[in-house]
Protein backbone atom coordinates (compact mmCIF):
# COMPACT_ATOMS: atom_id res chain seq x y z
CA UNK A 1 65.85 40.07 -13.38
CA UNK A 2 63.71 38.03 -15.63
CA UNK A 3 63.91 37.79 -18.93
CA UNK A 4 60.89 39.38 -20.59
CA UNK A 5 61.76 39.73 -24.67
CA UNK A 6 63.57 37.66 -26.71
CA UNK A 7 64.72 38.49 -30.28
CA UNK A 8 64.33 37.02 -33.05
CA UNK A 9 66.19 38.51 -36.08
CA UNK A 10 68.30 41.85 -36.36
CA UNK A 11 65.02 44.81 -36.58
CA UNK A 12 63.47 46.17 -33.77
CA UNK A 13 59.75 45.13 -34.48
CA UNK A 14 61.40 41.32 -33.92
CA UNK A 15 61.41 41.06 -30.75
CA UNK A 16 58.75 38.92 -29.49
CA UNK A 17 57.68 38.34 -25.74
CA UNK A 18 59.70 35.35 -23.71
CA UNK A 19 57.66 31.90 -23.26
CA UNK A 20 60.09 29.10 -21.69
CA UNK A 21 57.69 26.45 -22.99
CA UNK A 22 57.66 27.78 -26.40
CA UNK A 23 61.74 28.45 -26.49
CA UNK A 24 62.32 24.97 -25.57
CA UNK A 25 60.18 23.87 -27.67
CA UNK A 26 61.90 25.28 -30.80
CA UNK A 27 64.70 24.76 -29.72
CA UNK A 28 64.13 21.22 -29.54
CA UNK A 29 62.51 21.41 -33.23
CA UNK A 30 59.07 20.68 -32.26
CA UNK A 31 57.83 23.40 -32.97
CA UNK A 32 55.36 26.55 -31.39
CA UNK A 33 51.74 25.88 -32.18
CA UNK A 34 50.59 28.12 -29.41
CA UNK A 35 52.68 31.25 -30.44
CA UNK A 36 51.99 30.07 -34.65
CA UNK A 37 47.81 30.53 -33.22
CA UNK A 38 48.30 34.20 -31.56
CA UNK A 39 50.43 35.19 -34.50
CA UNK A 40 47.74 34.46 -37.21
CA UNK A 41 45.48 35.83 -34.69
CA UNK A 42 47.07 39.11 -34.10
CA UNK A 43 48.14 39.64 -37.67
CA UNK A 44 45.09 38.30 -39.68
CA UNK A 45 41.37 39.16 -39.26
CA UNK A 46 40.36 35.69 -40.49
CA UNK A 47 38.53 34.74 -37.59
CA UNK A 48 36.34 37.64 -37.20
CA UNK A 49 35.38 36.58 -40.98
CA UNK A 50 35.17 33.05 -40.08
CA UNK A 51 31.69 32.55 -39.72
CA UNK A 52 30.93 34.23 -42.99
CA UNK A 53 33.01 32.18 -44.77
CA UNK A 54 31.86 28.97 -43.17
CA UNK A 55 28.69 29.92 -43.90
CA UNK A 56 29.53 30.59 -47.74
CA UNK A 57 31.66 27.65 -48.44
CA UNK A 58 28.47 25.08 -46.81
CA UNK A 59 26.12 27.19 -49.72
CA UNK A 60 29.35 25.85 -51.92
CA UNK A 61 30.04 29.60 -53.04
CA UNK A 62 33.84 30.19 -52.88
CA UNK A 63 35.45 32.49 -55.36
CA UNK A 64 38.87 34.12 -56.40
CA UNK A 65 38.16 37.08 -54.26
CA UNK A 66 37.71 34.85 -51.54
CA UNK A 67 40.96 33.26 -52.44
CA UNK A 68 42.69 36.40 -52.32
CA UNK A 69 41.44 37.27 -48.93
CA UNK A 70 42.74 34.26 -47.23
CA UNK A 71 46.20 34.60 -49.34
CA UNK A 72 46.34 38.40 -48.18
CA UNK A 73 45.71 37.25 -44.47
CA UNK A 74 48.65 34.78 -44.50
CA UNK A 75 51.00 37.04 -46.72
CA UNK A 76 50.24 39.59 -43.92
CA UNK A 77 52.08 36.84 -41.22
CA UNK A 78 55.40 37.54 -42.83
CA UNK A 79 57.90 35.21 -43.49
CA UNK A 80 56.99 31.70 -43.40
CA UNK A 81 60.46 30.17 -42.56
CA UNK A 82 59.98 32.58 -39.81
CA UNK A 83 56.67 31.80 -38.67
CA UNK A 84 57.86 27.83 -38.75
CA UNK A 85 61.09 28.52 -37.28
């Protein structure tokens, strides 16, 4: 049978769904780019904010709160070793 999960630490919740291209790819240290996108895009809401914020940083209105957010959405990732890994 094929394989269909692969796991990637000791807890249940990480296990993450088997891509050939991707394991090789890590394995050869070059990295996932594909699986780094639908992480951030699973785990973040970013890009259903995206145009908003486009829109406010061409007015050139950014602020701490705004900061936050995006800090928030990327804490909410996990681990970054992980993510990198």
């Amino acid at each position: 049978s094929p394989i269909t999960f692969i796991g990637t630490g000791e807890h249940f919740d990480e296990f993450e769904h088997f891509d050939a291209k991707s394991f090789v790819s890590r394995l050869l240290g070059m990295g996932d780019i594909k699986g780094l996108i639908e992480t951030f895009k699973e785990k973040t809401d970013l890009f259903e904010k995206a145009p908003e914020m486009m829109e406010r940083l061409q007015k050139g209105v950014f602020t701490l709160r705004d900061m936050k957010q995006q800090f928030v959405s990327v804490m909410k990732m996990g681990n970054m070793s992980q993510l990198m890994s």
